[in-house]
Protein backbone atom coordinates (compact mmCIF):
# COMPACT_ATOMS: atom_id res chain seq x y z
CA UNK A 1 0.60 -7.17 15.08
CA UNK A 2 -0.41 -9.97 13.17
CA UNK A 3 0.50 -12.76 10.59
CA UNK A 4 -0.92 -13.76 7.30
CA UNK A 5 0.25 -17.26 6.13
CA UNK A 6 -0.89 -18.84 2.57
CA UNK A 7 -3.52 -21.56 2.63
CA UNK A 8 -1.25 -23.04 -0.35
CA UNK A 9 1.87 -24.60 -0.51
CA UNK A 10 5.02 -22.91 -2.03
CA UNK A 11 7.37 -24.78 -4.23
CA UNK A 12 9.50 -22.76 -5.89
CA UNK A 13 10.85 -20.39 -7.24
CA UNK A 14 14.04 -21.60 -5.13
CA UNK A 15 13.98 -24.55 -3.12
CA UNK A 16 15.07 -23.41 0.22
CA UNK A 17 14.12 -19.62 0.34
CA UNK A 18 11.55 -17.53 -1.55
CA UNK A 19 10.84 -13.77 -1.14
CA UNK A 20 7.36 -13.01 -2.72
CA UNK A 21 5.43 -10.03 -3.68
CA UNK A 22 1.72 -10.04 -2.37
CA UNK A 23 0.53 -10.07 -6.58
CA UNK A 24 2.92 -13.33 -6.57
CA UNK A 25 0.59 -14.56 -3.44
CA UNK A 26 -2.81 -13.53 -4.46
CA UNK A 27 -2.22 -15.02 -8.26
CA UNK A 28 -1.66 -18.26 -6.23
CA UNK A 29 -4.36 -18.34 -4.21
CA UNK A 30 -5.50 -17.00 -0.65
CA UNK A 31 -4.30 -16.60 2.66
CA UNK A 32 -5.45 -16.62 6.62
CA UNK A 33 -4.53 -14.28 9.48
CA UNK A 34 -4.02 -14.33 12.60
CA UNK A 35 -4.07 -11.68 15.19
CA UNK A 36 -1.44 -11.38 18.26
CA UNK A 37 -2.80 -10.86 21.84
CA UNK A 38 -1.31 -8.81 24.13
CA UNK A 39 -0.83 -9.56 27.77
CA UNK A 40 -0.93 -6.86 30.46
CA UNK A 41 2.96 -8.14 31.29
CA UNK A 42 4.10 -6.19 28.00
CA UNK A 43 4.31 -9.47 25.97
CA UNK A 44 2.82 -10.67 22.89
CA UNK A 45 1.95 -13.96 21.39
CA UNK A 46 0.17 -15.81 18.29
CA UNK A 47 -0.71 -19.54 17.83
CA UNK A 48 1.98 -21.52 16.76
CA UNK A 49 1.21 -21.03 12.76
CA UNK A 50 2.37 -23.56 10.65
CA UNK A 51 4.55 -21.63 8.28
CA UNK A 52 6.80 -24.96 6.24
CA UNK A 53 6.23 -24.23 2.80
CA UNK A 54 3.48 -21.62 3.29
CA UNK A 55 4.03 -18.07 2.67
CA UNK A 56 3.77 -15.77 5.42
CA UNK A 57 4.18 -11.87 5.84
CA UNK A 58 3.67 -9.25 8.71
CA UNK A 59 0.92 -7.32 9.52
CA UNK A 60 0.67 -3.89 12.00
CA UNK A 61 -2.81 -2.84 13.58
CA UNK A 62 -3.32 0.62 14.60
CA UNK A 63 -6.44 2.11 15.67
CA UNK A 64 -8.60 -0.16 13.33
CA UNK A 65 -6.50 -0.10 10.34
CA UNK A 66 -4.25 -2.83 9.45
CA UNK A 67 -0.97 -2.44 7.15
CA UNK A 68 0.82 -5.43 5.79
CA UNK A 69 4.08 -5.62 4.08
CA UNK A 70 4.41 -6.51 0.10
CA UNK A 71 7.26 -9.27 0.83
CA UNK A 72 6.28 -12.87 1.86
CA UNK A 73 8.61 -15.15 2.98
CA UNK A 74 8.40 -18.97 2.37
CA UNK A 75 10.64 -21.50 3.95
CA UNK A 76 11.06 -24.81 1.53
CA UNK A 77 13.96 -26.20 2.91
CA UNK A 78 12.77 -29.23 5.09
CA UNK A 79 15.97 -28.77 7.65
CA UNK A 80 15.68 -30.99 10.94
CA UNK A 81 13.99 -28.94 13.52
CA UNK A 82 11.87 -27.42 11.42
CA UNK A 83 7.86 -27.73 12.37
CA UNK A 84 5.29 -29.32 9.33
C-alpha cells in the first residue's frame, strides 16, 4: 500500500470536504508518495503524512506494479484535533 498526498494546498471547491479526480490534481500541480512498510507481526505503517488541506489518495503495490485510485480526498475544515 501506499499514499500519494499533493505538494499543493487545496482550497476549494467546498470548504470542509473535497472529492477530486486525479485530472483535477495533476492540472493543479504534483504530488509525493509514500510507501507503507510491513512488519513481520502482520502490521503496516507510513510516516505520519501531513494531509490538512493537501489532497491525498490510495495506492496498492503488487508484484512491481502500483494502482492508484482516481478520487482524492482533501480535508479543509481546520476542526480542533486536526494535525497542520
Amino acid at each position: 500500500m501506499g499514499i500519494d498526498r499533493s505538494n499543493f494546498t487545496v482550497t476549494g471547491p467546498n470548504a470542509d470536504h473535497n472529492w477530486l479526480r486525479t485530472h483535477e490534481v495533476e492540472a493543479r500541480g504534483t504530488w509525493d508518495y509514500c510507501e507503507v512498510t510491513a512488519g513481520s507481526n502482520g502490521t503496516y505503517s507510513t510516516p505520519r503524512i501531513d494531509g490538512a488541506h493537501r489532497a491525498v489518495r490510495v495506492c496498492i503495490l503488487h508484484n512491481g506494479g502500483r494502482q492508484c485510485t482516481n478520487v482524492w480526498y482533501a480535508d479543509n475544515d481546520d476542526d480542533s484535533g486536526d494535525w497542520s
